[in-house]
Structure formats: C-alpha cells, structure tokens
Protein backbone atom coordinates (compact mmCIF):
# COMPACT_ATOMS: atom_id res chain seq x y z
CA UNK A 1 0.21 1.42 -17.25
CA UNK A 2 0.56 3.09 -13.75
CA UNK A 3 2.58 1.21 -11.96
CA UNK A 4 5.54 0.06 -14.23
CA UNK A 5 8.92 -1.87 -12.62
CA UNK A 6 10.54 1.85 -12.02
CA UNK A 7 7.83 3.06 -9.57
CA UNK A 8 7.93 -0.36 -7.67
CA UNK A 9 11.79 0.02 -7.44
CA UNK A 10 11.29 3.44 -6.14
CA UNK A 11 8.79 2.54 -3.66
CA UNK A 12 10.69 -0.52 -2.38
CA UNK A 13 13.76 1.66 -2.12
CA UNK A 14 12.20 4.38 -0.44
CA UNK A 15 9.87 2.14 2.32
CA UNK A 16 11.35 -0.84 2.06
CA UNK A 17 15.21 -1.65 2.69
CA UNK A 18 16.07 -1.62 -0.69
CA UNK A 19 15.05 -2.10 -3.97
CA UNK A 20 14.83 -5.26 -4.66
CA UNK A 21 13.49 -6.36 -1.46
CA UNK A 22 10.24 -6.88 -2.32
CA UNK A 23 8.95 -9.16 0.50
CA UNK A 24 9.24 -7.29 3.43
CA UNK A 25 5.94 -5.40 5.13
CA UNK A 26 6.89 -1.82 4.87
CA UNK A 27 7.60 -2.07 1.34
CA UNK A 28 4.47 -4.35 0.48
CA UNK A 29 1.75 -1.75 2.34
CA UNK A 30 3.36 1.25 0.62
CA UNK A 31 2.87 -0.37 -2.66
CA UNK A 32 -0.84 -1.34 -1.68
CA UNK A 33 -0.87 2.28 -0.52
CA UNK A 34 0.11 3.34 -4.04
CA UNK A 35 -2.49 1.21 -5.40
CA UNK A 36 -5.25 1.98 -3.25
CA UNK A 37 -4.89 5.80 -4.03
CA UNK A 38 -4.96 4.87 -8.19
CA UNK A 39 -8.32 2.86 -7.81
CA UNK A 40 -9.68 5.51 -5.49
CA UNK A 41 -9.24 8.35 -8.19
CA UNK A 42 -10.41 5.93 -11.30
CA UNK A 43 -13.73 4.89 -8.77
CA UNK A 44 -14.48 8.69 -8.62
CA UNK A 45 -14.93 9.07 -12.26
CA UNK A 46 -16.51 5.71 -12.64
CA UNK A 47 -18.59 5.34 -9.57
CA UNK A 48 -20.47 2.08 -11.20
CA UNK A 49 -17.48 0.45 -11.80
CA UNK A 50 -18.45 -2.53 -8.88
CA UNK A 51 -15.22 -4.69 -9.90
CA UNK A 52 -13.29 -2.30 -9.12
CA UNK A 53 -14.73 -1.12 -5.91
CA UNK A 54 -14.84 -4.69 -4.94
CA UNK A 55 -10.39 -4.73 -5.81
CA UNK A 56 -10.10 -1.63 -3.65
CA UNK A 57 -12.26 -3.41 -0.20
CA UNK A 58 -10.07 -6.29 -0.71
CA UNK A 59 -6.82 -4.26 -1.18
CA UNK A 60 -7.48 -2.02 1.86
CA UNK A 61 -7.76 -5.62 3.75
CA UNK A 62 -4.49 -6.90 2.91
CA UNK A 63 -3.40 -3.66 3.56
CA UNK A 64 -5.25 -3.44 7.21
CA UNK A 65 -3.66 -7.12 7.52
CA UNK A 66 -0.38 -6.49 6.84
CA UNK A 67 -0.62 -3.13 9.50
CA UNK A 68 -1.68 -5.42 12.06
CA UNK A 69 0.75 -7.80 11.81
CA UNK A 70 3.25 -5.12 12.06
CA UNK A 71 1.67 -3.85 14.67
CA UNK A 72 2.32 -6.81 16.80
CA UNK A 73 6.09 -7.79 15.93
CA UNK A 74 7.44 -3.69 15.79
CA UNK A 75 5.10 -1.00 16.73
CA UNK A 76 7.98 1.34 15.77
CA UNK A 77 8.15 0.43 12.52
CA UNK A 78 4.55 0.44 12.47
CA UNK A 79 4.40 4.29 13.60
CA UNK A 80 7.18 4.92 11.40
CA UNK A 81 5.46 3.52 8.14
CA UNK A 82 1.99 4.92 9.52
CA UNK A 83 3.75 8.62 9.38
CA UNK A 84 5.61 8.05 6.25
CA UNK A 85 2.39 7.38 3.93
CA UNK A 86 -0.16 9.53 6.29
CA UNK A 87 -2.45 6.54 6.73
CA UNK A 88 -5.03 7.47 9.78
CA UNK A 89 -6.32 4.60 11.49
C-alpha cells in the first residue's frame, strides 16, 4: 500500500502543525497532494482506467476547495502551502 500511517504522520508533521493533527487544511491538501501525484503516475500506465480518472477529478476538487477556503480566512498560509508543494494555480 502507498500511503501507510508513517507517510500520513510525516506529512501531517511536516504541513500540518503536528502529527497527529489531522484536521487542519494545510495538512489535509498536502495529503490530497500526495494522493493526486500516486493516481496521476498509475493513470499514465493505465490510461483506460475511467474509475480512477474519475477519483483523481474529484480529488483535485476537494483539493481546489480546500485552497479556496484558505484562500479566504489566511492568504499567507495559503502562499505558504502553495510554495511548499509547488502547486500552480
């Protein structure tokens, strides 16, 4: 499995503000990040997989949801988070 308890951790302690905190927006779009970039590589080796394509759309929504919200409440957090996983927009 890709993304195991250890890698979460790691993300949430690295984005987020610590490792167990799970819930808060920085930590949630860099593990949609994560995600996004796995189903991108298996979609290039399996470009009729439609399941999965349809996962990814609705991931990079939450994703483009979450960035919005953001957005409005911090937009230097936003910038921060935007920098720290190279998203373009």
């Amino acid at each position: 499995m890709y993304l195991t308890q250890e890698v979460k951790k790691e993300l949430f302690k690295k984005y987020g503000k610590s490792e167990f905190d799970s819930g808060s927006t920085e930590g949630q779009v860099a593990l949609f990040t994560f995600r996004i970039k796995h189903l991108t590589e298996h979609l290039k080796q399996n470009k009729k997989d439609l399941s999965t394509r349809r996962a990814l759309v609705r991931l990079v929504g939450k994703r483009r949801r979450l960035l919005d919200y953001l957005k409005e409440k911090d937009i230097e957090r936003y910038r921060e988070i935007i920098s720290k996983l190279k998203i373009r927009k």
